[in-house]
N, C-alpha and C. Protein backbone atom coordinates (compact mmCIF):
# COMPACT_ATOMS: atom_id res chain seq x y z
N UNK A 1 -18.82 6.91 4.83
CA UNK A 1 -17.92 7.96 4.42
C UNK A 1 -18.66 8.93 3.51
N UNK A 2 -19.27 8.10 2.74
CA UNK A 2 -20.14 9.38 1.47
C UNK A 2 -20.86 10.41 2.23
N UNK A 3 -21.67 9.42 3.19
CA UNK A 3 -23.02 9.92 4.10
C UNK A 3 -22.52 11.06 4.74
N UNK A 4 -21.66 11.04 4.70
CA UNK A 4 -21.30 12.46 6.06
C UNK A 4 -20.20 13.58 4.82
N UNK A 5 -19.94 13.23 3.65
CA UNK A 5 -19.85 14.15 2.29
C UNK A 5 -20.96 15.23 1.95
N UNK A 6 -20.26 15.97 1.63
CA UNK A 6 -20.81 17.59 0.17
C UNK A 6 -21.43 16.62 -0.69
N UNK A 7 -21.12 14.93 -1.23
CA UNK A 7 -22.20 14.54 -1.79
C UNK A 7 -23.60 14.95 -1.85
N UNK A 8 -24.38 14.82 -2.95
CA UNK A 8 -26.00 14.93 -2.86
C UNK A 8 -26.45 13.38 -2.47
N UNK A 9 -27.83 12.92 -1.93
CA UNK A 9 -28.19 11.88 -1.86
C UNK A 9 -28.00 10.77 -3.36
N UNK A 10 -28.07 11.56 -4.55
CA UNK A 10 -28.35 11.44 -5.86
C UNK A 10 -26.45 10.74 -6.58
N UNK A 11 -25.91 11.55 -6.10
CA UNK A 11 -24.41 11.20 -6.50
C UNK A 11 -23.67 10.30 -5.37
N UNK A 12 -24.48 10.22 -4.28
CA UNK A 12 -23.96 8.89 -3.51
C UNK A 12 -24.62 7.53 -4.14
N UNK A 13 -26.12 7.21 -4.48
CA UNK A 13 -26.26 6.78 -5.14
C UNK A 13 -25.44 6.42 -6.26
N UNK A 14 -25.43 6.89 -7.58
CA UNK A 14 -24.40 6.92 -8.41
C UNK A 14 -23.16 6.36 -8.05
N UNK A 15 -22.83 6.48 -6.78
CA UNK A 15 -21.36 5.90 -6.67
C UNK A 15 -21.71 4.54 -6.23
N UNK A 16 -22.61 4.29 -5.34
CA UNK A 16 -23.10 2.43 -5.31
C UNK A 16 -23.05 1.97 -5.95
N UNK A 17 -24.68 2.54 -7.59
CA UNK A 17 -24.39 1.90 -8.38
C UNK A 17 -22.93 1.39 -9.29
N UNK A 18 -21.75 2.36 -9.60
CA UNK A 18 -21.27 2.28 -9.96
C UNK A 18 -19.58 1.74 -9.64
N UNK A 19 -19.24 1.00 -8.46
CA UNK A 19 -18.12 1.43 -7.85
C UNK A 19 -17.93 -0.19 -8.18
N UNK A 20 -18.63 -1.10 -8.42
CA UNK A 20 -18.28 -2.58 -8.70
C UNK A 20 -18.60 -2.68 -10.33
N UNK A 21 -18.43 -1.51 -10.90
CA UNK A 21 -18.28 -1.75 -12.73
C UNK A 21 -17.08 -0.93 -12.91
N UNK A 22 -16.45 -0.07 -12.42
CA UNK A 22 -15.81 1.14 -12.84
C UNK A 22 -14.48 1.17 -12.00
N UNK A 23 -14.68 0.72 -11.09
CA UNK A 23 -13.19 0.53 -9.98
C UNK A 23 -13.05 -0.80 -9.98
N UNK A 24 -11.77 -0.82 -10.40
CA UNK A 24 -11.19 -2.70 -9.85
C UNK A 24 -10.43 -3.04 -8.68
N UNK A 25 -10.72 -3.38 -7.72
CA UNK A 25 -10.40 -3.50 -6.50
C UNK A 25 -9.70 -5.35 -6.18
N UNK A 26 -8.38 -4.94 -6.39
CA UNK A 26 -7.78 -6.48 -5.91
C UNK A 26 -7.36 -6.36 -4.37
N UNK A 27 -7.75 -8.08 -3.85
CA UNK A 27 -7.25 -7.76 -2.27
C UNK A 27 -5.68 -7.60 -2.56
N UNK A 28 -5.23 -7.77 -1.68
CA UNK A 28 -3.63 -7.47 -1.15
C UNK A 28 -2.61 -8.20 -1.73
N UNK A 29 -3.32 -9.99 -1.60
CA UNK A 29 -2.40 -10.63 -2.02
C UNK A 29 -2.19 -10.97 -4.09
N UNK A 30 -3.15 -10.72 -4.32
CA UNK A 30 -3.17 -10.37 -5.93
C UNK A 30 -2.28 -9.24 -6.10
N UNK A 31 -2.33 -8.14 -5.43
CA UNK A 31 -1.24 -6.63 -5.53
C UNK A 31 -0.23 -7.33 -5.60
N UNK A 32 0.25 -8.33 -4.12
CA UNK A 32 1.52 -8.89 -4.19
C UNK A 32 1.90 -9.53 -5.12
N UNK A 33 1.63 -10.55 -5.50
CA UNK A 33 2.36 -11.54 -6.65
C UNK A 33 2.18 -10.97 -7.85
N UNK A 34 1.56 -9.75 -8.30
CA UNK A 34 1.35 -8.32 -9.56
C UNK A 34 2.77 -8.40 -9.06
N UNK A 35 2.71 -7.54 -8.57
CA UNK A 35 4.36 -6.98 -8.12
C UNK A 35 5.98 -7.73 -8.30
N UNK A 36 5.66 -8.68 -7.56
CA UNK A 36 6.30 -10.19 -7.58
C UNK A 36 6.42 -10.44 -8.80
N UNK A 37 5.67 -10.71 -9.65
CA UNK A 37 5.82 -11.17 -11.04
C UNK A 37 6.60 -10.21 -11.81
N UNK A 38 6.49 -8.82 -11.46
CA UNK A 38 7.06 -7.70 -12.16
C UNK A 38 8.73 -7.83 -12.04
N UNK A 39 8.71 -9.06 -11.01
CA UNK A 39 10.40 -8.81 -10.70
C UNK A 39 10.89 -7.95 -9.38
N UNK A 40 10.18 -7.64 -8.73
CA UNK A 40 10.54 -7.11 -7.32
C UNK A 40 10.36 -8.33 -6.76
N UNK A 41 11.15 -8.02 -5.71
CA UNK A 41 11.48 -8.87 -3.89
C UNK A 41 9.56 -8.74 -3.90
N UNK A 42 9.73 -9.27 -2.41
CA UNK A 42 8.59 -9.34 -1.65
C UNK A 42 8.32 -8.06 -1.29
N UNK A 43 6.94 -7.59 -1.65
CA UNK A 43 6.73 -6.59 -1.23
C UNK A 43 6.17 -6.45 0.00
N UNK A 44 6.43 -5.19 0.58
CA UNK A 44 5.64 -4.64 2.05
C UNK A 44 4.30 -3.48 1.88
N UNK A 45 3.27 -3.84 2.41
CA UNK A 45 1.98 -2.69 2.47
C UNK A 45 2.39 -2.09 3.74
N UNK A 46 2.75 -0.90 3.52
CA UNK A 46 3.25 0.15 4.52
C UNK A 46 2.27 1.26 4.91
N UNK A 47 1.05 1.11 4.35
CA UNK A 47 -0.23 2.23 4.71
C UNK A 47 -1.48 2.06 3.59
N UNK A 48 -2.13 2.04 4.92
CA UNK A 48 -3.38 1.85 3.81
C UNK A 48 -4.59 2.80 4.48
N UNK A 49 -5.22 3.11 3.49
CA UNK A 49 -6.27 4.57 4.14
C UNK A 49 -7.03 4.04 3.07
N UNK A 50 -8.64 4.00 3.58
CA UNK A 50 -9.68 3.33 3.10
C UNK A 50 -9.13 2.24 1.76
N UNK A 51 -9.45 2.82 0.55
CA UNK A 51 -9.18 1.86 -0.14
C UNK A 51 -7.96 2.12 -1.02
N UNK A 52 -7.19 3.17 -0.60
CA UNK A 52 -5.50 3.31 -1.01
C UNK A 52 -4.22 2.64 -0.16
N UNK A 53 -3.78 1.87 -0.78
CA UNK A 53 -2.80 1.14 -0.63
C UNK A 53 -1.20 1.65 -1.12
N UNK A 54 -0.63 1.62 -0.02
CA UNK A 54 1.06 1.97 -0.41
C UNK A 54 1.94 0.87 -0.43
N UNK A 55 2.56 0.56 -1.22
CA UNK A 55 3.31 -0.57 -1.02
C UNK A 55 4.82 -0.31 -1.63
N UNK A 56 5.96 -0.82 -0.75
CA UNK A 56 7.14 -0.86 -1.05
C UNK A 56 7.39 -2.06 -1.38
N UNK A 57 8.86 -1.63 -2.52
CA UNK A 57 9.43 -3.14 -3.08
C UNK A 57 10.75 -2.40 -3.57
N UNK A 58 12.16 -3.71 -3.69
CA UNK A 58 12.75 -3.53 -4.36
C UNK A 58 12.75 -4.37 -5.28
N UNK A 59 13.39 -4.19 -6.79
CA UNK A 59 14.40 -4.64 -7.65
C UNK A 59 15.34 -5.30 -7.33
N UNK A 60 15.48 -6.00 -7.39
CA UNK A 60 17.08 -6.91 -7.35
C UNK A 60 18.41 -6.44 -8.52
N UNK A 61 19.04 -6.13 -7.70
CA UNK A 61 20.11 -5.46 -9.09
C UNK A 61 21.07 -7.13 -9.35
N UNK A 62 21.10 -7.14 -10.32
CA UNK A 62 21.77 -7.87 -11.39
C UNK A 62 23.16 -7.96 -11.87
């Protein structure tokens, strides 16, 4: 994806080095039980585009 970017060779670099100190990347099912724990239902991943994730949930009303 970078490789074919307005990136320079120099700032793709930079993003290698840096993308496993600076971004925290949980798989799916850690998102879920985050969520879960927050007190929503079961959530649904309804779209995902490279490494953005959408996810729906409800609240339980009370």
């Amino acid at each position: 994806m970078l490789k074919y970017s307005d990136l320079s060779s120099d700032e793709v670099e930079k993003f290698r080095r840096t993308f496993g100190k600076e971004i925290a990347v949980l798989n799916p099912q850690e998102v879920e039980s985050l969520i879960v724990t927050g007190g929503f239902e079961r959530p649904v991943l309804f779209c995902q585009t490279l490494f953005i994730h959408a996810w729906y949930a409800r609240k339980p009303t009370e």
